[in-house]
N, C-alpha and C. Protein backbone atom coordinates (compact mmCIF):
# COMPACT_ATOMS: atom_id res chain seq x y z
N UNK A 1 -17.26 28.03 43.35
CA UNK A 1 -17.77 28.02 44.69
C UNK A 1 -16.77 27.28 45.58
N UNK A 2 -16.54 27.76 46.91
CA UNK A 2 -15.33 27.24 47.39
C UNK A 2 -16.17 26.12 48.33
N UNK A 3 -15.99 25.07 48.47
CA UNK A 3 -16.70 24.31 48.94
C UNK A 3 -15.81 23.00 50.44
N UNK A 4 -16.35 22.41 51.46
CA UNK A 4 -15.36 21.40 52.57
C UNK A 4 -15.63 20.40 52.51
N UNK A 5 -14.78 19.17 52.06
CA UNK A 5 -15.18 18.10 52.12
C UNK A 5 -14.76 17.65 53.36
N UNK A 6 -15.71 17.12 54.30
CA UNK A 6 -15.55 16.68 55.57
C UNK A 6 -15.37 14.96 54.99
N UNK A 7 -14.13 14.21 55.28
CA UNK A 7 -14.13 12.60 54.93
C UNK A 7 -14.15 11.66 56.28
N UNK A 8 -15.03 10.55 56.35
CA UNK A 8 -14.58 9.87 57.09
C UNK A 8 -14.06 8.59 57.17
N UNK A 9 -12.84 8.45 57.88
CA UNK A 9 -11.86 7.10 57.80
C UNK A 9 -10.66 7.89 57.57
N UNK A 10 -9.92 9.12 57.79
CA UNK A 10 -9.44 9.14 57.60
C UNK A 10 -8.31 9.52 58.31
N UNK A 11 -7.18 9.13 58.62
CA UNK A 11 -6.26 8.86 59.60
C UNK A 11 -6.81 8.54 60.82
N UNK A 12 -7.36 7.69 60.86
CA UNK A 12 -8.06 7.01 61.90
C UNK A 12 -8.38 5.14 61.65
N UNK A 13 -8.30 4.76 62.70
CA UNK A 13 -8.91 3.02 62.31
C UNK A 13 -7.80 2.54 61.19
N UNK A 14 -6.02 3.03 61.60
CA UNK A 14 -5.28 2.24 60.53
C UNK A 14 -5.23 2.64 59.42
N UNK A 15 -5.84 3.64 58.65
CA UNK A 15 -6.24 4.24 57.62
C UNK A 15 -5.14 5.49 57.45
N UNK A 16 -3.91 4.99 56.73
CA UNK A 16 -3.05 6.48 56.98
C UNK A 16 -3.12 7.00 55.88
N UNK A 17 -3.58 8.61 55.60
CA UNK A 17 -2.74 8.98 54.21
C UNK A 17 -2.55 10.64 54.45
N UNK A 18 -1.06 10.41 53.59
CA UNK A 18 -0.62 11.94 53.51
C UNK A 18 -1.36 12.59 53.17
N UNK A 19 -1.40 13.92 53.83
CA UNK A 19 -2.71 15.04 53.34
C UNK A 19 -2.34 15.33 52.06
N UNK A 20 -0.69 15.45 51.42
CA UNK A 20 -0.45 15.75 49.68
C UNK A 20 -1.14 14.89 48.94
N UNK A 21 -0.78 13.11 49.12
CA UNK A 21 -1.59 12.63 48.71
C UNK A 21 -3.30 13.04 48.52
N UNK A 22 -3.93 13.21 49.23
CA UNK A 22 -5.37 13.86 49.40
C UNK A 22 -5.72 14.76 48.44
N UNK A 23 -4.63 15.60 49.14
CA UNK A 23 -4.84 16.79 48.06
C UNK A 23 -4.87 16.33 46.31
N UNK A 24 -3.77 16.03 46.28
CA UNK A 24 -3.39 15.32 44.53
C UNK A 24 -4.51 14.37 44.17
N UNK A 25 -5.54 13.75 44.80
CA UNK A 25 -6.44 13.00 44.58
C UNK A 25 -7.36 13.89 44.31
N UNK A 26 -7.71 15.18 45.21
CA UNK A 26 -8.73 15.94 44.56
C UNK A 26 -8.51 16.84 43.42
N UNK A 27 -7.24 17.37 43.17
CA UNK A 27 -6.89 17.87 42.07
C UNK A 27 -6.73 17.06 40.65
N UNK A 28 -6.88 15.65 40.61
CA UNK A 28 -6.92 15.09 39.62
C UNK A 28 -8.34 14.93 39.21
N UNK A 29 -9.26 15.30 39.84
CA UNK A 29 -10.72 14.96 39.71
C UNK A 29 -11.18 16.38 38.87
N UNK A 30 -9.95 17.42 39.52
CA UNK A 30 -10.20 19.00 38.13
C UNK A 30 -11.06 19.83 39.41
N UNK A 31 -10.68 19.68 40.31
CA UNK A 31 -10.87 20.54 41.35
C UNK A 31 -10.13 21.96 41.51
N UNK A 32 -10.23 22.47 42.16
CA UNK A 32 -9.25 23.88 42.12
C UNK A 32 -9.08 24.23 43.68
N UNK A 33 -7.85 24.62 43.58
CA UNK A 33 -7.58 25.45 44.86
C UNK A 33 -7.50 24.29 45.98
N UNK A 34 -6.97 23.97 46.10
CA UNK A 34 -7.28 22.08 47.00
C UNK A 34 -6.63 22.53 48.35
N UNK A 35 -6.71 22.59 49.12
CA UNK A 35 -5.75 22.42 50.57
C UNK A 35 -6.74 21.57 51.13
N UNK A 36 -5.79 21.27 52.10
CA UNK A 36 -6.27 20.40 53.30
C UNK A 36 -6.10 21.05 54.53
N UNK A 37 -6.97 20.71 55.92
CA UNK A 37 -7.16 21.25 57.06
C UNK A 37 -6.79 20.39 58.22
N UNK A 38 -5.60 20.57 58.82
CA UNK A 38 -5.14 19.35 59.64
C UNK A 38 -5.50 18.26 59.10
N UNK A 39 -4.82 17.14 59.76
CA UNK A 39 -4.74 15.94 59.28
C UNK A 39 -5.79 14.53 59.60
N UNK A 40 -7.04 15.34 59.36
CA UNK A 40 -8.04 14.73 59.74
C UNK A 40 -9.31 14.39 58.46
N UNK A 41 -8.64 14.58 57.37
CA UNK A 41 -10.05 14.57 56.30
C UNK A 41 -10.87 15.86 55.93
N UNK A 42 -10.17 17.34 56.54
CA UNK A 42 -10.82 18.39 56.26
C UNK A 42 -10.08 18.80 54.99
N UNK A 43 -11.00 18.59 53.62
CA UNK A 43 -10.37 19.21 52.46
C UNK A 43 -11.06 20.63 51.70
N UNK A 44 -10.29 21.48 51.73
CA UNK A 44 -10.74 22.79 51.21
C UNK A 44 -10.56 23.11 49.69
N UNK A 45 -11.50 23.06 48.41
CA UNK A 45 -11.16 23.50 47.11
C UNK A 45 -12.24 24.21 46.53
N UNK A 46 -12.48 24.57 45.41
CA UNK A 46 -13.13 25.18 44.69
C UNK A 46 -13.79 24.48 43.49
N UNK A 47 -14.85 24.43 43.48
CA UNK A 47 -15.85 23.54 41.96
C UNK A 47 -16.69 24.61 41.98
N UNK A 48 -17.16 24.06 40.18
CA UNK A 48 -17.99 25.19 39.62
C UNK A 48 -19.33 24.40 40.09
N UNK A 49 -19.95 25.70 40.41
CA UNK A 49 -21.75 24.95 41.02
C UNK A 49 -22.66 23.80 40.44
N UNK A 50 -22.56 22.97 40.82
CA UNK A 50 -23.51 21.71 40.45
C UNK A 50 -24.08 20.90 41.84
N UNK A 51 -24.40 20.04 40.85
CA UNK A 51 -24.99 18.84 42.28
C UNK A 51 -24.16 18.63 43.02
N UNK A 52 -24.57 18.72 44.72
CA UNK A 52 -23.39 18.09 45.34
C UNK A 52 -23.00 16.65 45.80
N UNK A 53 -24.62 16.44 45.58
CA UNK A 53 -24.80 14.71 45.80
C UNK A 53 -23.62 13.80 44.89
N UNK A 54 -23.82 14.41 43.56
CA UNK A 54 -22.93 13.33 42.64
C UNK A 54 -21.77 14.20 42.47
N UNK A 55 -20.96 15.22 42.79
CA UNK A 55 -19.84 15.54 43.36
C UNK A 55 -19.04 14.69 44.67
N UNK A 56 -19.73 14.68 45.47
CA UNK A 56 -19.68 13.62 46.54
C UNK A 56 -19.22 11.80 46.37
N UNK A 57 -20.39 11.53 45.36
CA UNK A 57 -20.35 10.07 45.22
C UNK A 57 -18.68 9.88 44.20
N UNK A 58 -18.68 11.05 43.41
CA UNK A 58 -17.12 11.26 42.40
C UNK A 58 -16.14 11.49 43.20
N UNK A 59 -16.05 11.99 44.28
CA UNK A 59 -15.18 12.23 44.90
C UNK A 59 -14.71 10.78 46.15
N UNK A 60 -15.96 10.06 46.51
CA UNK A 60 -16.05 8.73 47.14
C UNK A 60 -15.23 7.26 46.28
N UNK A 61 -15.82 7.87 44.70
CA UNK A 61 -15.21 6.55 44.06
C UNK A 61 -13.85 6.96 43.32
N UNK A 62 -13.04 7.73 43.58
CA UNK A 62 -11.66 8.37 43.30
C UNK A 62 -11.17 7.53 44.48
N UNK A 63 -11.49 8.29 45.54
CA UNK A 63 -10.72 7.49 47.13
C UNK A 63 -11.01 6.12 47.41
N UNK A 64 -11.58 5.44 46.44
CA UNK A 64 -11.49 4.14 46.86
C UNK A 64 -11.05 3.53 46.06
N UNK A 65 -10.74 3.99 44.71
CA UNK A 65 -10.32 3.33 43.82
C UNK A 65 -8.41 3.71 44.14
N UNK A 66 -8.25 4.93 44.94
CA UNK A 66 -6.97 4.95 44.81
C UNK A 66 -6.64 4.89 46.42
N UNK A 67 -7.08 4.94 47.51
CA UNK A 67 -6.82 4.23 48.87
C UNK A 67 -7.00 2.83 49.38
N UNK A 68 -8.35 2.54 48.55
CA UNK A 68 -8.23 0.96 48.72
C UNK A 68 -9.50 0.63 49.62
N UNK A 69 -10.23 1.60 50.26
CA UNK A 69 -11.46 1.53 51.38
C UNK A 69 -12.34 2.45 50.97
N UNK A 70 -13.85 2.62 51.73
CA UNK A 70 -14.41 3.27 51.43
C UNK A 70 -14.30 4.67 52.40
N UNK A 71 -14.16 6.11 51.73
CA UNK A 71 -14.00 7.13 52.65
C UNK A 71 -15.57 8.02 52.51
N UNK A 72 -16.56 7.90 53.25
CA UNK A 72 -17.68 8.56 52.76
C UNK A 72 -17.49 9.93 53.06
N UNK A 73 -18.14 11.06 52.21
CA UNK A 73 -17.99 12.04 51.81
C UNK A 73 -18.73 13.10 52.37
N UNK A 74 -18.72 14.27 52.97
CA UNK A 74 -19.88 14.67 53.15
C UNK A 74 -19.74 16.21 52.60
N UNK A 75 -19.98 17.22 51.70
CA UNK A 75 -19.47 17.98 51.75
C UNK A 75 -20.63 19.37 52.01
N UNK A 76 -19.91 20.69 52.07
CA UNK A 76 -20.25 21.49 52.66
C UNK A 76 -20.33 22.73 52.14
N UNK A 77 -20.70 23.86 51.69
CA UNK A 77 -20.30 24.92 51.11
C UNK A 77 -19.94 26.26 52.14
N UNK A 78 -19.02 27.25 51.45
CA UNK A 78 -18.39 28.49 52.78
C UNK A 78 -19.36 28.90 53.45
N UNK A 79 -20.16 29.18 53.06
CA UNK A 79 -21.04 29.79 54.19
C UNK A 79 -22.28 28.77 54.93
N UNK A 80 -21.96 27.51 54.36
CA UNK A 80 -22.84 26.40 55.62
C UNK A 80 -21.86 25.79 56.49
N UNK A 81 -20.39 26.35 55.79
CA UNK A 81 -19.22 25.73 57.44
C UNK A 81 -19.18 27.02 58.47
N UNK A 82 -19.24 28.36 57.46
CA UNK A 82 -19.31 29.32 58.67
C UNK A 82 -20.78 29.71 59.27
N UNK A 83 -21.82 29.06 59.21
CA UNK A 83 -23.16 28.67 59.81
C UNK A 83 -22.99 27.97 61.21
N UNK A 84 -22.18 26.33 60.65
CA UNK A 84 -21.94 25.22 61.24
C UNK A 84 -20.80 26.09 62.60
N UNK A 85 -19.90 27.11 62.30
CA UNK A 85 -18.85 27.26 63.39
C UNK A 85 -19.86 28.71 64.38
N UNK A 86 -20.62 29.30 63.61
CA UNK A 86 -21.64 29.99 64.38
C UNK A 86 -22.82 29.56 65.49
N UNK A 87 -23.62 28.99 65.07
CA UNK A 87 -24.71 28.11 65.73
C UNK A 87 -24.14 27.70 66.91
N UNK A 88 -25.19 28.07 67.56
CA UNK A 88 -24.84 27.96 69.31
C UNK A 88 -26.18 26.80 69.87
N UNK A 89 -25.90 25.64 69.43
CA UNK A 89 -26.31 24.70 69.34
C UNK A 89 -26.76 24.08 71.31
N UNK A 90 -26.05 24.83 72.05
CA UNK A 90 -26.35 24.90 73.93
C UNK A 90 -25.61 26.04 74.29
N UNK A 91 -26.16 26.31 75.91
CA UNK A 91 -26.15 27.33 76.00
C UNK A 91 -24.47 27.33 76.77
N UNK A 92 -23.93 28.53 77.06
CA UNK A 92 -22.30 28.95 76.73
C UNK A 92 -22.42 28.42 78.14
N UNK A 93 -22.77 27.84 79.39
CA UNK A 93 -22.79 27.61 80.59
C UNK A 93 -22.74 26.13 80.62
N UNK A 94 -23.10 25.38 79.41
CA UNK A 94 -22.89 24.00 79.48
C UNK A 94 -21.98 23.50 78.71
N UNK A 95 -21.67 24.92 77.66
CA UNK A 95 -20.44 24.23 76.91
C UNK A 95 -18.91 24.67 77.33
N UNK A 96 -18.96 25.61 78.75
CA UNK A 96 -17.67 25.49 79.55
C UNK A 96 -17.22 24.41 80.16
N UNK A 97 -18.54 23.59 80.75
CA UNK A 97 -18.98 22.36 81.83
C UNK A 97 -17.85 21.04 80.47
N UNK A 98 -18.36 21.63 79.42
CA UNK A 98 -18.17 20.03 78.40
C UNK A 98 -17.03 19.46 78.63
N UNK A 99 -16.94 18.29 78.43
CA UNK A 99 -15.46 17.83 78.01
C UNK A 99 -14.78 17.53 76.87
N UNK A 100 -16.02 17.90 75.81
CA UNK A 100 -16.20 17.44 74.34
C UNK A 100 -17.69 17.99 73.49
N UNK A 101 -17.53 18.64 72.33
CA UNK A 101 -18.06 19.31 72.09
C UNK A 101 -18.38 18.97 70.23
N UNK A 102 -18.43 18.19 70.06
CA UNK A 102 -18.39 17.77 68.39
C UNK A 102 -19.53 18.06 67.52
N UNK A 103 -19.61 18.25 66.07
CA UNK A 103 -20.62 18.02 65.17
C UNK A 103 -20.70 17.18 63.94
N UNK A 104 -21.44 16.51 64.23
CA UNK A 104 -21.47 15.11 63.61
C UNK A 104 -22.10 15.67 61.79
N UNK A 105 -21.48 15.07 60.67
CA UNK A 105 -21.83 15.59 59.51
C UNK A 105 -22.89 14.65 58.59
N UNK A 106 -24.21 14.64 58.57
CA UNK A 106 -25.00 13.39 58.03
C UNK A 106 -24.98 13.98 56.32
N UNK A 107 -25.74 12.81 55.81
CA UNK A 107 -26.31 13.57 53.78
C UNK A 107 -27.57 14.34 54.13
N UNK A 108 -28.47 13.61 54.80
CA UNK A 108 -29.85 14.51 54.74
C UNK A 108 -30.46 14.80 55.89
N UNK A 109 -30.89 15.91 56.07
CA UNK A 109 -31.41 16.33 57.54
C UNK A 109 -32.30 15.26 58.17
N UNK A 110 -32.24 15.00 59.35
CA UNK A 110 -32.47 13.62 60.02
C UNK A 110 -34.20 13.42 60.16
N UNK A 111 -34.97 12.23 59.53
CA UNK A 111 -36.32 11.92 59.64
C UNK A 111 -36.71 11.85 61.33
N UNK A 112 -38.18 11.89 60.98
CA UNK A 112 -38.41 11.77 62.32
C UNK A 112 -37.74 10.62 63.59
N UNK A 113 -38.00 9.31 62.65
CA UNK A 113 -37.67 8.28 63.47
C UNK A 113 -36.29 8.17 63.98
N UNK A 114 -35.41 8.72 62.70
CA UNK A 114 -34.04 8.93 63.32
C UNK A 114 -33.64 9.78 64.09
N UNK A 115 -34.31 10.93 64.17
CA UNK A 115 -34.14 11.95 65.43
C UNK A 115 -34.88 11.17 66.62
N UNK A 116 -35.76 10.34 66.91
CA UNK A 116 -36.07 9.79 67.60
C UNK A 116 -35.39 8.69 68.44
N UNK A 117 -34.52 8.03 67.28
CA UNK A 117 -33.37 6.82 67.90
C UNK A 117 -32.27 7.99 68.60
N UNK A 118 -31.96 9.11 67.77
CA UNK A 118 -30.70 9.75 68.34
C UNK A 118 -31.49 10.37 69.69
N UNK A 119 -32.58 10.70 70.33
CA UNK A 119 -33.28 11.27 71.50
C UNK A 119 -32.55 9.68 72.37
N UNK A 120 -32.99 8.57 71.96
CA UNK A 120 -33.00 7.38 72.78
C UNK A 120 -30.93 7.23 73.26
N UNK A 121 -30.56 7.63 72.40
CA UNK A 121 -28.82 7.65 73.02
C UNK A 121 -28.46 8.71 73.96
N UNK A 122 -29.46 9.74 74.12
CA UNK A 122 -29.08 10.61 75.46
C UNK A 122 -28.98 10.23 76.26
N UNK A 123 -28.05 10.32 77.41
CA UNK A 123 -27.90 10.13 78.76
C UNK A 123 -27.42 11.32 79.50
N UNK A 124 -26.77 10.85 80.69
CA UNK A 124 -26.63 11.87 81.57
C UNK A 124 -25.27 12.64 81.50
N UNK A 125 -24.38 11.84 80.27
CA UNK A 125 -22.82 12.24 80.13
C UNK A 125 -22.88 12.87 78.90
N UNK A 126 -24.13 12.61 77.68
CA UNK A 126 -23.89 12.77 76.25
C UNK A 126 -25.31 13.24 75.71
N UNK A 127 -25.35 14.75 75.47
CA UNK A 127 -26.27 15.25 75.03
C UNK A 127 -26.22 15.38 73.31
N UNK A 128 -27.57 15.81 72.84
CA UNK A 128 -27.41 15.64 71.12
C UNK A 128 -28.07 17.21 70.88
N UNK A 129 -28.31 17.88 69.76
CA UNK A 129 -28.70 18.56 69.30
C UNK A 129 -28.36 18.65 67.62
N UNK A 130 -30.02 18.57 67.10
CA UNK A 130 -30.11 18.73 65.18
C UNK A 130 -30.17 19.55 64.73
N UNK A 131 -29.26 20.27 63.78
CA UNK A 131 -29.86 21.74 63.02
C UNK A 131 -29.15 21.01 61.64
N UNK A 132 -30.13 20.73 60.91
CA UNK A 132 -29.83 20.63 59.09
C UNK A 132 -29.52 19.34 59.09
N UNK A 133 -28.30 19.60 58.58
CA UNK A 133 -27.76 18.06 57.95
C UNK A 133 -26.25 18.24 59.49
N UNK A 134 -26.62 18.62 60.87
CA UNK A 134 -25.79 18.23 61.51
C UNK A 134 -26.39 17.94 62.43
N UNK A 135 -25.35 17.12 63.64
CA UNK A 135 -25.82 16.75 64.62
C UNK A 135 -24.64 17.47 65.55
N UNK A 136 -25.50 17.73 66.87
CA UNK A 136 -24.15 18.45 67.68
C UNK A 136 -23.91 17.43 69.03
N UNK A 137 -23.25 17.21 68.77
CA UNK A 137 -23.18 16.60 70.04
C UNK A 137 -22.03 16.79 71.80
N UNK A 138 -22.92 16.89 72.66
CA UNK A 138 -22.32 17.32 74.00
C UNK A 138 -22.63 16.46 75.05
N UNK A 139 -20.67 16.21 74.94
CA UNK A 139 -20.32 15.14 75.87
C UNK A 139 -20.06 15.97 77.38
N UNK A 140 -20.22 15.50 78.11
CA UNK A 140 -20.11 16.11 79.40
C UNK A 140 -18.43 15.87 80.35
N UNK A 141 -17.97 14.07 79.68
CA UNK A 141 -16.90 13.77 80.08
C UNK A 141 -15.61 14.40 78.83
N UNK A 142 -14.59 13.90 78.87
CA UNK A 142 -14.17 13.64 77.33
C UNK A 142 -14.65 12.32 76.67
N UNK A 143 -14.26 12.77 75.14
CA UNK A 143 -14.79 12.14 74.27
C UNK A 143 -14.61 10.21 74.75
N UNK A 144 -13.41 9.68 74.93
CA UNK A 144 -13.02 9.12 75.03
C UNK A 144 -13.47 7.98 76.06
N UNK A 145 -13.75 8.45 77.43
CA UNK A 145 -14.95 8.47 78.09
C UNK A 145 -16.16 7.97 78.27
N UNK A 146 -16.64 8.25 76.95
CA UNK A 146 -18.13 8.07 76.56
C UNK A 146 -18.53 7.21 75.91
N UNK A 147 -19.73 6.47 76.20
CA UNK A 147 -20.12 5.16 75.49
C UNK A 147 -20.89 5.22 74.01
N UNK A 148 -21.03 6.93 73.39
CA UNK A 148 -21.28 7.30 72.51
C UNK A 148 -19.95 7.04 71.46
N UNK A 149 -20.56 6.99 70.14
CA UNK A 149 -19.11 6.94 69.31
C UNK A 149 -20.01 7.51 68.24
N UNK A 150 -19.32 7.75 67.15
CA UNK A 150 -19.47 7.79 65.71
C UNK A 150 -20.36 6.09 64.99
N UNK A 151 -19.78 5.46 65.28
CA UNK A 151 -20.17 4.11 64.79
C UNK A 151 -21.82 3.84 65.54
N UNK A 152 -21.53 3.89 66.81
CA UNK A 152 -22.84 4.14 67.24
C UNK A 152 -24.33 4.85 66.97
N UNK A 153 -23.64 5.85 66.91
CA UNK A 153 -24.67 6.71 66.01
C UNK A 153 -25.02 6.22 64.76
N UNK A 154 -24.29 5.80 63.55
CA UNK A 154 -24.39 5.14 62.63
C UNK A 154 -25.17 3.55 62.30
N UNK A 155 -25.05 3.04 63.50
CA UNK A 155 -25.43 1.89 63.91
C UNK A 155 -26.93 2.23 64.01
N UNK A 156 -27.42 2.95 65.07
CA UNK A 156 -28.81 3.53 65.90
C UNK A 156 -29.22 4.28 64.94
N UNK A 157 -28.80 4.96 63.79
CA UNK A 157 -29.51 6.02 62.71
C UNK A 157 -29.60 5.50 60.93
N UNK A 158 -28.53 4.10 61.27
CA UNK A 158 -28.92 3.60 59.91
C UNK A 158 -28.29 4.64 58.80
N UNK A 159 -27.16 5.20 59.19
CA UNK A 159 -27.22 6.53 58.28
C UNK A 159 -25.45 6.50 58.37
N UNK A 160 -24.67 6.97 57.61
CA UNK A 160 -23.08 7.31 57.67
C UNK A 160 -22.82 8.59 58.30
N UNK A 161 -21.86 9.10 59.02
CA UNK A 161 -21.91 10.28 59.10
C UNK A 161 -20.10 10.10 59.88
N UNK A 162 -19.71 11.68 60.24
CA UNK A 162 -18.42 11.96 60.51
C UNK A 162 -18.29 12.88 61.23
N UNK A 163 -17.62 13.13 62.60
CA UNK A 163 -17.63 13.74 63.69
C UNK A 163 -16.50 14.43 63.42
N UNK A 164 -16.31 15.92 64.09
CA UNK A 164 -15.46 16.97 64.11
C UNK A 164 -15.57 17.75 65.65
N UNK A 165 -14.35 18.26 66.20
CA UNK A 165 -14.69 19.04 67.16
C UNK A 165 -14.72 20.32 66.90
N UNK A 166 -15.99 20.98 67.64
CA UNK A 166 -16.71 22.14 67.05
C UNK A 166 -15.38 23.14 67.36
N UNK A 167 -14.29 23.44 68.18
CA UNK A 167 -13.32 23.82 68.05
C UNK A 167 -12.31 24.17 66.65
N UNK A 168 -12.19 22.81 66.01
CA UNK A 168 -11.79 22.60 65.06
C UNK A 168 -12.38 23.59 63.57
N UNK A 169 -13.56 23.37 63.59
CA UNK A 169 -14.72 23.87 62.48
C UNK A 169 -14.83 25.71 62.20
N UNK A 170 -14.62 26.05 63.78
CA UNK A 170 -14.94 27.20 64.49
C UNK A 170 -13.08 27.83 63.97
N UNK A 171 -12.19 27.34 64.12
CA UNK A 171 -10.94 27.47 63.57
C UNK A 171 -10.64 27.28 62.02
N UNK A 172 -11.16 26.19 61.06
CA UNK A 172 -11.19 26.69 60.13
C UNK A 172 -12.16 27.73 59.56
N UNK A 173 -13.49 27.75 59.82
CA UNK A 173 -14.24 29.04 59.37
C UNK A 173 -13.54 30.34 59.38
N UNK A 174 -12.68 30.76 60.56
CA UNK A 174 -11.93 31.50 61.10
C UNK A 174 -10.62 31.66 59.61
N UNK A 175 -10.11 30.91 59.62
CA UNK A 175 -9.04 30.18 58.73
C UNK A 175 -9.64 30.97 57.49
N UNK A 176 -10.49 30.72 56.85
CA UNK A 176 -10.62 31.23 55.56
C UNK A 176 -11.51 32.79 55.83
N UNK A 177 -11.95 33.00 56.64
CA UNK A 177 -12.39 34.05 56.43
C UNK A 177 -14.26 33.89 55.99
N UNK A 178 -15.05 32.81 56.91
CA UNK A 178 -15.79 32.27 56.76
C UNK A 178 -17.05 32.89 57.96
């Protein structure tokens, strides 16, 4: 099953590593087919079908035992990244308006209360939207801009998660034929 590991920490916050490196980390774990997707933590390989939870946590304690930090994991299978680059999460009139357009990657589709804290971070620059185990989020300024972050969210949801621009996602789906 060809499967995406979305990572976060990675070339970001001081955190440098060659995507070969990456790669060679997941191929020692007996992965197959390994590439990487720009230089952001998007890793593309192939495992035979099992749990993905403890695929995940194996793939978490490889990268920390050989980067030195923790990189949490989130991963994905081909046809829930080409779901994720489909889903029209607002409507095409607000996402010309955007200045930023991301989808945030959680482990488990969000409880009530936590969809409730993420309702309480809307404002008038940074909209949210939940489908599954993602969050979409639409910034109105650029990213940069905005008093929303990744950490924030994490902070307010009690939960890890890792942001991508839906651009990006929508380009690799594209990329493999997804």
């Amino acid at each position: 099953m060809r499967l995406v590991a979305f990572l976060r920490a990675i070339n970001v916050g001081g955190h440098t590593v060659a995507m070969e490196a990456l790669r060679r980390e997941f191929a020692a774990l007996g992965l197959d087919d390994v590439e990487t997707f720009i230089a952001s933590g998007n890793v593309i390989f192939s495992a035979t079908a099992g749990a993905l939870p403890s695929l995940e946590r194996k793939i978490e304690a490889r990268l920390l035992a050989s980067f030195g930090y923790d990189v949490k994991t989130f991963l994905r299978t081909a046809d829930e990244v080409g779901a994720i680059a489909r889903h029209r999460a607002f409507p095409e009139a607000r996402l010309r308006d955007a200045g930023a357009f991301c989808v945030g990657f959680v482990a488990e589709p969000l409880r009530p209360a936590a969809r409730r804290s993420l309702a309480a971070l809307r404002s008038d620059v940074d909209d949210f939207h939940v489908h599954g185990r993602e969050v979409y989020w639409l910034c109105k300024l650029r990213q940069s801009e905005s008093k929303f972050s990744n950490v924030r969210l994490e902070k307010a949801l009690g939960i890890s998660s890792t942001f991508r621009g839906v651009p990006t996602i929508v380009k690799l789906a594209a990329k493999q034929g997804w």
